[in-house]
C-alpha atoms as a PDB file:
ATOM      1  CA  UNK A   1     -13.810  -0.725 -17.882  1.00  0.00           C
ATOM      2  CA  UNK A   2     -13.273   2.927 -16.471  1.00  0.00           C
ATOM      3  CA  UNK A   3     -17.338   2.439 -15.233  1.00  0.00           C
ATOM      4  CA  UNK A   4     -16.338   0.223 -12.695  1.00  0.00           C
ATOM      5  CA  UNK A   5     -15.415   1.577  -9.522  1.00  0.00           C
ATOM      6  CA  UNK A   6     -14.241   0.056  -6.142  1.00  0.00           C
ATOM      7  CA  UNK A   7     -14.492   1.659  -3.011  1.00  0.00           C
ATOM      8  CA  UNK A   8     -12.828   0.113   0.301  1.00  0.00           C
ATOM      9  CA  UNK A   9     -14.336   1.946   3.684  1.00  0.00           C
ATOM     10  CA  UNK A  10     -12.412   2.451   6.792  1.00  0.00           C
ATOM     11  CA  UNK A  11      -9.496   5.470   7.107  1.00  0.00           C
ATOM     12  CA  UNK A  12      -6.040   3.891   6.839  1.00  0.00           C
ATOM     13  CA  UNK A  13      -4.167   6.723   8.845  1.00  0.00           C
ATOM     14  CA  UNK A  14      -4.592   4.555  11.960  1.00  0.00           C
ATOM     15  CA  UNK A  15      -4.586   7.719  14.159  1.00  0.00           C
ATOM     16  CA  UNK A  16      -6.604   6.802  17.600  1.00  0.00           C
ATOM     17  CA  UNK A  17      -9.789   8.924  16.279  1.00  0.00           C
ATOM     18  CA  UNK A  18     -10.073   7.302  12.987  1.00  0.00           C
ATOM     19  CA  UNK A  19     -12.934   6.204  11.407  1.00  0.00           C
ATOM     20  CA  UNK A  20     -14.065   2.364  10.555  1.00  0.00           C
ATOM     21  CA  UNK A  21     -15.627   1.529   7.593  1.00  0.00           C
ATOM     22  CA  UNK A  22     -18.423  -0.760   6.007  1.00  0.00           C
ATOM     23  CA  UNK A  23     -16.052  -2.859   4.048  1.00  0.00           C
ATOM     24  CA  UNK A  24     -16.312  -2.450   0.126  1.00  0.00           C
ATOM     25  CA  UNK A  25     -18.610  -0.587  -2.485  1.00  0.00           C
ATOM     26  CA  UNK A  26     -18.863  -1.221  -6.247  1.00  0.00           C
ATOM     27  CA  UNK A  27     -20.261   0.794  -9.057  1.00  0.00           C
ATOM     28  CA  UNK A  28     -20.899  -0.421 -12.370  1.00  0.00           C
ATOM     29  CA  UNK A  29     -21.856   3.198 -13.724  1.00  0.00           C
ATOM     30  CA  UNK A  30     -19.113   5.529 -13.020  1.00  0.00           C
ATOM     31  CA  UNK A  31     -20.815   6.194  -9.808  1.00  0.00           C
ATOM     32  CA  UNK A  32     -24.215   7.363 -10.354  1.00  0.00           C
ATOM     33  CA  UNK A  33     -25.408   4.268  -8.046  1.00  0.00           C
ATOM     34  CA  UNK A  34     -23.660   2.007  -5.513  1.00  0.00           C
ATOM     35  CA  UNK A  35     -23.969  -1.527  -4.390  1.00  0.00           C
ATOM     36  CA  UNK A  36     -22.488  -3.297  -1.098  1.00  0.00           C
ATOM     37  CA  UNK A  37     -19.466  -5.475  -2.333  1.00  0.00           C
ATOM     38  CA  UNK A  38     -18.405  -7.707   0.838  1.00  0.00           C
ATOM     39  CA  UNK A  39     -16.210  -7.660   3.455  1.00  0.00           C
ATOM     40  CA  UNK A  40     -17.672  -5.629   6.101  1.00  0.00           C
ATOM     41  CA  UNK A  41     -15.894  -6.633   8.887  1.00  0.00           C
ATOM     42  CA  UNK A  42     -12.430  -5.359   7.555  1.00  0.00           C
ATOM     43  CA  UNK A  43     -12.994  -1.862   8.989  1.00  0.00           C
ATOM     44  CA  UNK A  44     -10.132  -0.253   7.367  1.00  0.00           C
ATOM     45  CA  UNK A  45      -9.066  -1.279   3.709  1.00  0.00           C
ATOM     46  CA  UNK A  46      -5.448   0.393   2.961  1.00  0.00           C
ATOM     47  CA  UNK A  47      -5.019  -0.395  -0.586  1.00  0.00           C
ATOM     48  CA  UNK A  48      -7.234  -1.929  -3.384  1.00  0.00           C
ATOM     49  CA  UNK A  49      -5.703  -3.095  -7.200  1.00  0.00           C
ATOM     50  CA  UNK A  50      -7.473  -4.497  -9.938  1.00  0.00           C
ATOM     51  CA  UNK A  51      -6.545  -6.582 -12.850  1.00  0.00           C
ATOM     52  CA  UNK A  52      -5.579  -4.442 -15.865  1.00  0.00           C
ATOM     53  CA  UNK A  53      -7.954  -6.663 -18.040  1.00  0.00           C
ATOM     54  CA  UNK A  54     -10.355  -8.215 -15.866  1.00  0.00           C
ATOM     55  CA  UNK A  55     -12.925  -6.010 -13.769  1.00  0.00           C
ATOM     56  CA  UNK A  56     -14.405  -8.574 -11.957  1.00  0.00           C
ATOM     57  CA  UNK A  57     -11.088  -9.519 -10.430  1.00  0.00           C
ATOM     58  CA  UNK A  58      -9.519  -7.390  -7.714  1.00  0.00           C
ATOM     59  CA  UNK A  59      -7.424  -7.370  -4.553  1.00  0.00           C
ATOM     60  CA  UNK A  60      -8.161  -5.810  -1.292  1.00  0.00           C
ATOM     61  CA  UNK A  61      -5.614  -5.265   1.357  1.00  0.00           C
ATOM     62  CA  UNK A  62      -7.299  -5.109   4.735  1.00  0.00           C
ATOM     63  CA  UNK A  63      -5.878  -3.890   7.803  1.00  0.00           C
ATOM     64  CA  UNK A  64      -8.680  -5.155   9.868  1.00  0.00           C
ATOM     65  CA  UNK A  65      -9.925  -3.793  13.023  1.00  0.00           C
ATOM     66  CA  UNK A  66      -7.467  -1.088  14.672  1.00  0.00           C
ATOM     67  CA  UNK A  67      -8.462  -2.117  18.371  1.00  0.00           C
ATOM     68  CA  UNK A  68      -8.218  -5.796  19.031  1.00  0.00           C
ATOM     69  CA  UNK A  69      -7.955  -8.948  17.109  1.00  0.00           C
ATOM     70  CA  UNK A  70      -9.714  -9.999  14.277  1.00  0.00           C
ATOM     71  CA  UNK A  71      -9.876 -12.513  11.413  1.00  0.00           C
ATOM     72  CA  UNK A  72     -10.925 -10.500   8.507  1.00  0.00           C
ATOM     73  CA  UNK A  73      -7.211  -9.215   7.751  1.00  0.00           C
ATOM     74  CA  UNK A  74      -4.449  -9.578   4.912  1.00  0.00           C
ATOM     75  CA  UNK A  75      -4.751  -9.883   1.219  1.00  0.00           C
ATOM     76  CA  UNK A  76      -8.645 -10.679   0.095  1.00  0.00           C
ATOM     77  CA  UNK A  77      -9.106 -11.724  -3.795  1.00  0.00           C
ATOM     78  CA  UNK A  78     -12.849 -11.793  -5.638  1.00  0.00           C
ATOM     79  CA  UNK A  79     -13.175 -13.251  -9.208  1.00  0.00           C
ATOM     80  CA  UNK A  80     -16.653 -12.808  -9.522  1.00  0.00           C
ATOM     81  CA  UNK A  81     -17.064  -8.693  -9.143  1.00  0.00           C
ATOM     82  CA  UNK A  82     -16.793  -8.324  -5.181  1.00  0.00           C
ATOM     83  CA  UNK A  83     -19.823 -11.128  -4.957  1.00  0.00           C
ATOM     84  CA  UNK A  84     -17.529 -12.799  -2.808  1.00  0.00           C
ATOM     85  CA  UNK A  85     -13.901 -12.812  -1.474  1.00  0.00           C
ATOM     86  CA  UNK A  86     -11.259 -15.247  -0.791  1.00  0.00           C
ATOM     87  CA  UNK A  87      -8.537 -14.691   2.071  1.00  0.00           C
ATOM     88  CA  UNK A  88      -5.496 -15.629  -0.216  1.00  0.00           C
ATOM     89  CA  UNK A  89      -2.827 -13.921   2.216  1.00  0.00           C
ATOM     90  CA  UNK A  90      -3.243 -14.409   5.863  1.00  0.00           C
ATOM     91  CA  UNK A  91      -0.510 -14.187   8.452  1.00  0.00           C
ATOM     92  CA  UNK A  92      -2.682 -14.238  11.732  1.00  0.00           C
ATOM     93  CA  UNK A  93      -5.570 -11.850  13.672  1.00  0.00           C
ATOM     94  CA  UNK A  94      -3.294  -8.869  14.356  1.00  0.00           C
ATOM     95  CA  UNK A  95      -1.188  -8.589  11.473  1.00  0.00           C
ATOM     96  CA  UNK A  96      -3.112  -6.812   8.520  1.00  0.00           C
ATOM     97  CA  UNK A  97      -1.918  -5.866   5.065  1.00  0.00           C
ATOM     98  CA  UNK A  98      -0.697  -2.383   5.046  1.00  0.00           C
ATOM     99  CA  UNK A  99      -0.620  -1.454   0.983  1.00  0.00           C
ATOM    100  CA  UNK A 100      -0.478  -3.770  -2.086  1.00  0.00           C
ATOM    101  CA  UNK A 101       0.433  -3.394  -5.453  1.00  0.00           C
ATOM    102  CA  UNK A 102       0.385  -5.181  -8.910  1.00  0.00           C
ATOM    103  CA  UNK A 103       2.663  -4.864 -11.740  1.00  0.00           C
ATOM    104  CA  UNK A 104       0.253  -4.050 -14.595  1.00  0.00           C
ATOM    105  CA  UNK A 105       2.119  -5.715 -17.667  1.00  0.00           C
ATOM    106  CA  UNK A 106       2.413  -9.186 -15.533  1.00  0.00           C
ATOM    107  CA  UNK A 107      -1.013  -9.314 -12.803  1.00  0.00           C
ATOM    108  CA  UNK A 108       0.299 -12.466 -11.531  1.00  0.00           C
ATOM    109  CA  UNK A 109       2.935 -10.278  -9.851  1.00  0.00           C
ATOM    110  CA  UNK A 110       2.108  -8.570  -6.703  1.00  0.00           C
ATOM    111  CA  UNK A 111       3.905  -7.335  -3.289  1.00  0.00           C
ATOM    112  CA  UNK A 112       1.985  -7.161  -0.297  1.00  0.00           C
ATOM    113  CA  UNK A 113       3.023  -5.233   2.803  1.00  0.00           C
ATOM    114  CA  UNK A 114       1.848  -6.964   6.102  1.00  0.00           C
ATOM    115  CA  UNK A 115       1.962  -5.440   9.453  1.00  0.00           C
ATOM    116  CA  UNK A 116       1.345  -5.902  12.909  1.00  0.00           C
ATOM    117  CA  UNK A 117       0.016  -3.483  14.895  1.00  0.00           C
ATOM    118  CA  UNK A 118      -2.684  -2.692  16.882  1.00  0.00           C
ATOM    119  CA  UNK A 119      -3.930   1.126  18.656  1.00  0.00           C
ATOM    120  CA  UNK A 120      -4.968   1.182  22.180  1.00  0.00           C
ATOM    121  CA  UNK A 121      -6.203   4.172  24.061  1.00  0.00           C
ATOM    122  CA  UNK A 122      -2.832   4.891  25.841  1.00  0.00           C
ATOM    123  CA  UNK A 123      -0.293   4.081  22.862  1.00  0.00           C
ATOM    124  CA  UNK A 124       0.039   2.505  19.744  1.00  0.00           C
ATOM    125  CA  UNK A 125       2.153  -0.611  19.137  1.00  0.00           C
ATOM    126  CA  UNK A 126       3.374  -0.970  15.473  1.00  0.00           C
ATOM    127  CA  UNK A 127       5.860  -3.214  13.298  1.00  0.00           C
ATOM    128  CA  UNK A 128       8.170  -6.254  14.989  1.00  0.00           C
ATOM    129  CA  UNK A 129       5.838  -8.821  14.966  1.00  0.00           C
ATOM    130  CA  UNK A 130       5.413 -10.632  11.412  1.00  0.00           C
ATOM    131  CA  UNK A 131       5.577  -7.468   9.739  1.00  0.00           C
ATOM    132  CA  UNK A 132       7.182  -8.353   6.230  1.00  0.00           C
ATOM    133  CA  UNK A 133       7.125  -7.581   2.541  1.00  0.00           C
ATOM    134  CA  UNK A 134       5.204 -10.732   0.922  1.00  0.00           C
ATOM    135  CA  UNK A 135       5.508 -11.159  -3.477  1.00  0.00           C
ATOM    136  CA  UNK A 136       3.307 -13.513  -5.300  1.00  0.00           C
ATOM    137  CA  UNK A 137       3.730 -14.985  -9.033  1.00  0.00           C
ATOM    138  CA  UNK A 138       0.806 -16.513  -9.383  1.00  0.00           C
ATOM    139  CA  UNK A 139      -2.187 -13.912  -8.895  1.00  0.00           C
ATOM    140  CA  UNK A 140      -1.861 -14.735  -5.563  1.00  0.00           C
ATOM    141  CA  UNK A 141      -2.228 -18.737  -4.948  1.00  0.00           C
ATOM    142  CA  UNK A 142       0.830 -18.994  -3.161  1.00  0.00           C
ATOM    143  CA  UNK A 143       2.898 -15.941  -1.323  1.00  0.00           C
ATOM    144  CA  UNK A 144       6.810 -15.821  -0.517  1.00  0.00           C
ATOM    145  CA  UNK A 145       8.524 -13.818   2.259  1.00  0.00           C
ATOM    146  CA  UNK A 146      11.233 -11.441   0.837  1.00  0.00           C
ATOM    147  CA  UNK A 147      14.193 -11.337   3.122  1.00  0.00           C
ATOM    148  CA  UNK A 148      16.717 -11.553   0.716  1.00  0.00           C
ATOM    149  CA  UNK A 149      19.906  -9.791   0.390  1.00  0.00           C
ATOM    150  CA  UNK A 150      19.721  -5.725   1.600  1.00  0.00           C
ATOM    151  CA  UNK A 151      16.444  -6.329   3.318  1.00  0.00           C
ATOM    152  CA  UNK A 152      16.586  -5.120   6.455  1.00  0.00           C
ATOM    153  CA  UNK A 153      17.534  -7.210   9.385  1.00  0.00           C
ATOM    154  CA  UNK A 154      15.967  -5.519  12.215  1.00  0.00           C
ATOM    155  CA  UNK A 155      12.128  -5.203  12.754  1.00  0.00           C
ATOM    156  CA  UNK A 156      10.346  -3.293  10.183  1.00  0.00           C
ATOM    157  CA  UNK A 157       7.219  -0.950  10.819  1.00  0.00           C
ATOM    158  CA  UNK A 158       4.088   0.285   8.688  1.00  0.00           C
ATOM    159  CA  UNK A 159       5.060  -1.178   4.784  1.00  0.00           C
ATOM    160  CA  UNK A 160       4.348   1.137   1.683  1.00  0.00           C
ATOM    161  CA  UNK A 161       4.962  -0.395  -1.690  1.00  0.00           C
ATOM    162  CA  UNK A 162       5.485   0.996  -5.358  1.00  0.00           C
ATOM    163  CA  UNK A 163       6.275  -0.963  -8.526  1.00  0.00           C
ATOM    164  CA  UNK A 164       7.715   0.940 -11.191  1.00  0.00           C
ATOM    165  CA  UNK A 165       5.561   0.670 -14.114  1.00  0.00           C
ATOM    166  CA  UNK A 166       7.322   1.731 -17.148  1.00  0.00           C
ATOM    167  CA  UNK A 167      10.283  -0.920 -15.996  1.00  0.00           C
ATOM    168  CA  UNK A 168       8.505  -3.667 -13.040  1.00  0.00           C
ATOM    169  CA  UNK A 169      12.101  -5.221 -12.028  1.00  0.00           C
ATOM    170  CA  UNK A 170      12.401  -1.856 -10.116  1.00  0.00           C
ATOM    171  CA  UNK A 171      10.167  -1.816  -6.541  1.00  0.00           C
ATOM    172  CA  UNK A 172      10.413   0.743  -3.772  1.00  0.00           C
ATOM    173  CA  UNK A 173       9.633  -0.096   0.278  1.00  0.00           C
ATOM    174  CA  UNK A 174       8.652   2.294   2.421  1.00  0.00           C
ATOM    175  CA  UNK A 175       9.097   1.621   5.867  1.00  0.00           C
ATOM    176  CA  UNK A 176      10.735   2.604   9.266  1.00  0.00           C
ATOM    177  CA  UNK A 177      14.004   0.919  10.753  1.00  0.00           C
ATOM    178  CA  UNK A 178      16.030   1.908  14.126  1.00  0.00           C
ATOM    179  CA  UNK A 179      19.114   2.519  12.269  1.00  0.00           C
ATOM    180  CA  UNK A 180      18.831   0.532   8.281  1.00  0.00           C
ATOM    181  CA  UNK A 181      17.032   3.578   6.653  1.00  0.00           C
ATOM    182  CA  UNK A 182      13.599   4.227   4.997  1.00  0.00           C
ATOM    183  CA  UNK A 183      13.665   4.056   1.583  1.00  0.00           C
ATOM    184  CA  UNK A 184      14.479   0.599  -0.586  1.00  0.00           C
ATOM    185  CA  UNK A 185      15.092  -0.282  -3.347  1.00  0.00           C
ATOM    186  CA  UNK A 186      15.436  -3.884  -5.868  1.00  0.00           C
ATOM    187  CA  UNK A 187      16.199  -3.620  -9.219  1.00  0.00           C
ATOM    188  CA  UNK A 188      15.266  -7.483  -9.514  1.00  0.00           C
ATOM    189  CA  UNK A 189      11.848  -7.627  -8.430  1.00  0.00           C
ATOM    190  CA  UNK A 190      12.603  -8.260  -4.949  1.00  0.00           C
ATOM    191  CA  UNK A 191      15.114 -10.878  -4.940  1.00  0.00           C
ATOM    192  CA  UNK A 192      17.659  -8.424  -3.802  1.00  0.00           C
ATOM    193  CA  UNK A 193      17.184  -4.675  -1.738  1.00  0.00           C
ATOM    194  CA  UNK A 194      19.490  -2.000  -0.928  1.00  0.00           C
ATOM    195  CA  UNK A 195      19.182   1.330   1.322  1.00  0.00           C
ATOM    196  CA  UNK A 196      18.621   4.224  -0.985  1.00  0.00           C
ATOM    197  CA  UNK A 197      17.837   6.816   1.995  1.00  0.00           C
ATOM    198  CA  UNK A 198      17.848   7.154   5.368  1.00  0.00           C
ATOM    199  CA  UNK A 199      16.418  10.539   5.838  1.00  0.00           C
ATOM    200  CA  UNK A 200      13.504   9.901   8.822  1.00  0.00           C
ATOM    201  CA  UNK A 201      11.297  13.416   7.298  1.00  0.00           C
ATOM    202  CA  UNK A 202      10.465  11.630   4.140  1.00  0.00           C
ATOM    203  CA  UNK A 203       8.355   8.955   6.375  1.00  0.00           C
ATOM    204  CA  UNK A 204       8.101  10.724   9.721  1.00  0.00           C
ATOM    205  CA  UNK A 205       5.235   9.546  10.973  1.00  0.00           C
ATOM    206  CA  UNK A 206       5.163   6.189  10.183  1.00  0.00           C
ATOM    207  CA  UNK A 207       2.386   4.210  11.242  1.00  0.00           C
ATOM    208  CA  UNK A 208       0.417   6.690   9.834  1.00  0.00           C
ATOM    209  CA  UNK A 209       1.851   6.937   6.393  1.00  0.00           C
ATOM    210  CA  UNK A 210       4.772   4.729   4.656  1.00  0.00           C
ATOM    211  CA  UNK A 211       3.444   6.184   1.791  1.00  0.00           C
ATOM    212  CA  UNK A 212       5.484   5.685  -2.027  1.00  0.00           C
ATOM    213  CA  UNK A 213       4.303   6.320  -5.274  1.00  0.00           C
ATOM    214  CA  UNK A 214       6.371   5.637  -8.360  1.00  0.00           C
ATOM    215  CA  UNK A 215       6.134   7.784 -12.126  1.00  0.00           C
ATOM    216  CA  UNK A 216       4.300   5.274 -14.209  1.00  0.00           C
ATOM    217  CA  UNK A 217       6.729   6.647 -17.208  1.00  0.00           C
ATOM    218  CA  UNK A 218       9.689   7.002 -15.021  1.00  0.00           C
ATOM    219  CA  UNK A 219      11.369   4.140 -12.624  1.00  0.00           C
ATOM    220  CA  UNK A 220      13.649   7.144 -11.072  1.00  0.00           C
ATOM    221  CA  UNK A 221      10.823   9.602 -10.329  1.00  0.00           C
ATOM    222  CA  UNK A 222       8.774   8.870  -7.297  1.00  0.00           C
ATOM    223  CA  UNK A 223       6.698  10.521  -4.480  1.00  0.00           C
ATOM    224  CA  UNK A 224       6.531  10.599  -1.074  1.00  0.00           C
ATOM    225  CA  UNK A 225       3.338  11.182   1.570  1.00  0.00           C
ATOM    226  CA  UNK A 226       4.390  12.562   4.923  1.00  0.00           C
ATOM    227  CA  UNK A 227       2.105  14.864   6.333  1.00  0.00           C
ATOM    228  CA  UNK A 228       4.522  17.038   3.595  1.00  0.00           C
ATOM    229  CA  UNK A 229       4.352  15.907  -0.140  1.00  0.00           C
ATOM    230  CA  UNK A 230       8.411  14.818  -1.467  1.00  0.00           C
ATOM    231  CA  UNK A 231       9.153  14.622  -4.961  1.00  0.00           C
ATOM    232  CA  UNK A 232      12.463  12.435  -6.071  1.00  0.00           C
ATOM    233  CA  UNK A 233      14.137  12.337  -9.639  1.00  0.00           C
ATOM    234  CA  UNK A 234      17.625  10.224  -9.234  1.00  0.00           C
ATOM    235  CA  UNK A 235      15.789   6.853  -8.030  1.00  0.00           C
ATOM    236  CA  UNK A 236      15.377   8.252  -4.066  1.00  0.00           C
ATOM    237  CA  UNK A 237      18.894   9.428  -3.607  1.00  0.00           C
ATOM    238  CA  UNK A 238      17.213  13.020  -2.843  1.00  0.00           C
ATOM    239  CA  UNK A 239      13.635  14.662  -2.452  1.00  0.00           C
ATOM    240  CA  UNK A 240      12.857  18.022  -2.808  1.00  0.00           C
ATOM    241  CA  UNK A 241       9.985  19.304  -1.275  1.00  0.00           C
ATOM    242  CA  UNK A 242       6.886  19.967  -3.525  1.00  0.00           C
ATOM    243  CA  UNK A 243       3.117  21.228  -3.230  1.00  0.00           C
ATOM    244  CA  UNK A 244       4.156  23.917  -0.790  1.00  0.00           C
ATOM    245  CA  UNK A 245       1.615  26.627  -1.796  1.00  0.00           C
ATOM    246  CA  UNK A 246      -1.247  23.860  -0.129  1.00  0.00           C
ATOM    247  CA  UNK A 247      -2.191  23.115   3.023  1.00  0.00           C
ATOM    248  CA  UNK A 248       0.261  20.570   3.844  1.00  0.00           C
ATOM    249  CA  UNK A 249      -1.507  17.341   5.512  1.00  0.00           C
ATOM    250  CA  UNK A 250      -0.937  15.247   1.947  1.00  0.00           C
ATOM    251  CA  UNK A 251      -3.179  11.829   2.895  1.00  0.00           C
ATOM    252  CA  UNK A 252      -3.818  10.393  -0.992  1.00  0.00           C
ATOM    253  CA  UNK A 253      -2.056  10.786  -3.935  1.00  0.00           C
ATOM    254  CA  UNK A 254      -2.416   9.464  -7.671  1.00  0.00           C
ATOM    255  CA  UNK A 255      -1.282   9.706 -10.753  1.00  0.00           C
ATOM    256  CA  UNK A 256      -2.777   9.077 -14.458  1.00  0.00           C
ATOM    257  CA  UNK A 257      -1.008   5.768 -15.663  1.00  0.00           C
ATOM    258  CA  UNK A 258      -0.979   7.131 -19.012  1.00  0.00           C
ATOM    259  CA  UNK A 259       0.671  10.501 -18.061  1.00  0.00           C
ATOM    260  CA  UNK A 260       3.032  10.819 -14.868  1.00  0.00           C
ATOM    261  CA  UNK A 261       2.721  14.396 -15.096  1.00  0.00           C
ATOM    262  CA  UNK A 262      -0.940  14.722 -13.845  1.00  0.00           C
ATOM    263  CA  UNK A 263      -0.860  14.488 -10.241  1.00  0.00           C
ATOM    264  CA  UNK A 264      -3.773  14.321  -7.613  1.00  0.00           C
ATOM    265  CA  UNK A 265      -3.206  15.220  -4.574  1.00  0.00           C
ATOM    266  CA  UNK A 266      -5.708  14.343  -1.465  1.00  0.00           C
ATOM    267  CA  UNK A 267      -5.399  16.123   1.681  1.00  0.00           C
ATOM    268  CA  UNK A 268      -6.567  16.852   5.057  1.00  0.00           C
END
């Protein structure tokens, strides 16, 4: 249903000037008119996925407010179009969910990124905490920590989160680490992770992106956001740099599911 469009308010670069949004917007008519679809108390929505089959069920991951403490945070779920939401991944008030995604061929599957972290006007505190990568089986009834094998043992920071497509067993995290690398990898749907690269410039400002996108045609071919736009083709072993002739502030990126070779790239 290519009509129906979600919209989740709030900027997710949690930079200390950002703005909050209004929670989420729905259209039914690719656009042309918009309707208020709950949660507006989430101020900043990081990531929204929808079922391959099913418009009127989607997934919101919802930082929550940037500055202090609040309830409306984690994974949200509506059945019924965005006429109303259920908290079905909630860790406590300062610990939001940081990106989200769904493997299309299974929508029962889904990783969740969760993060604590919250901005004040002298600094920014970010990861430690409960931050941790969360997988459901079961469209999100019931939620299970990862920290298998090759997770990382030390705290974790801002969580990004890619599936690959063409072959789901494969996920990439995107996170930062004092010393156990940046970029993961499982090859078993996140039963078991291991380092694939340690280079800092491929997330370098963390909090503020953690940002991986996967080919939907190719599990070795993914993308990096940071600030600079990174394109890998042996799995995240390497990046090359890409999209140099723009300005370089890379914020949003997509890609058609139906052709990994048309790219979007949003920037600042």
């Amino acid at each position: 249903s290519p009509n129906v469009i979600y919209v989740g308010t709030g900027e997710k670069t949690v930079r200390g000037n950002v703005s909050p949004g209004d929670g989420m917007w729905k259209s039914v008519d690719a656009g042309e008119t918009w309707a208020r679809a709950g949660l507006e108390d989430s101020q900043h929505i990081s990531r929204i996925r929808i079922h391959p089959k099913n418009p009127d069920i989607a997934y919101a991951a919802v930082m929550g407010h940037l500055f202090g403490p609040n309830d409306q945070r984690g994974v949200f779920r509506t059945t019924d179009g965005g006429a109303s939401w259920e908290k079905v991944l909630y860790i406590d008030e300062n610990t939001g969910c940081s990106d989200l995604d769904m493997e299309l061929s299974n929508p029962r599957i889904m990783y969740a990124g969760m993060w604590t972290f919250r901005r004040k006007p002298w600094r920014f505190d970010g990861g430690a905490g409960e931050t941790a990568l969360y997988r459901t089986r079961d469209g999100g009834r019931t939620w299970e920590k990862l920290d298998g094998e090759g997770m990382p043992e030390g705290p974790m920071a801002r969580i990004g989160v890619s599936i690959a497509q063409s072959e789901p067993s494969v996920v990439y995290m995107m996170t930062e680490t004092t010393d156990e690398g940046s970029l993961f990898r499982s090859d078993d749907r996140g039963e078991t992770w291991r380092m694939v690269n340690d280079d800092r410039d491929l997330n370098f400002r963390p909090f503020y992106y953690s940002d991986i996108h996967v080919d939907p045609s190719n599990p070795d071919h993914l993308y990096s956001l940071s600030g600079r736009l990174f394109k890998s083709t042996d799995g995240g072993a390497s990046f090359v740099r890409i999209g140099t002739v723009v300005h370089g502030d890379h914020q949003s990126f997509w890609m058609d599911p139906a052709n990994g070779k048309r790219l979007l790239s949003g920037r600042e």
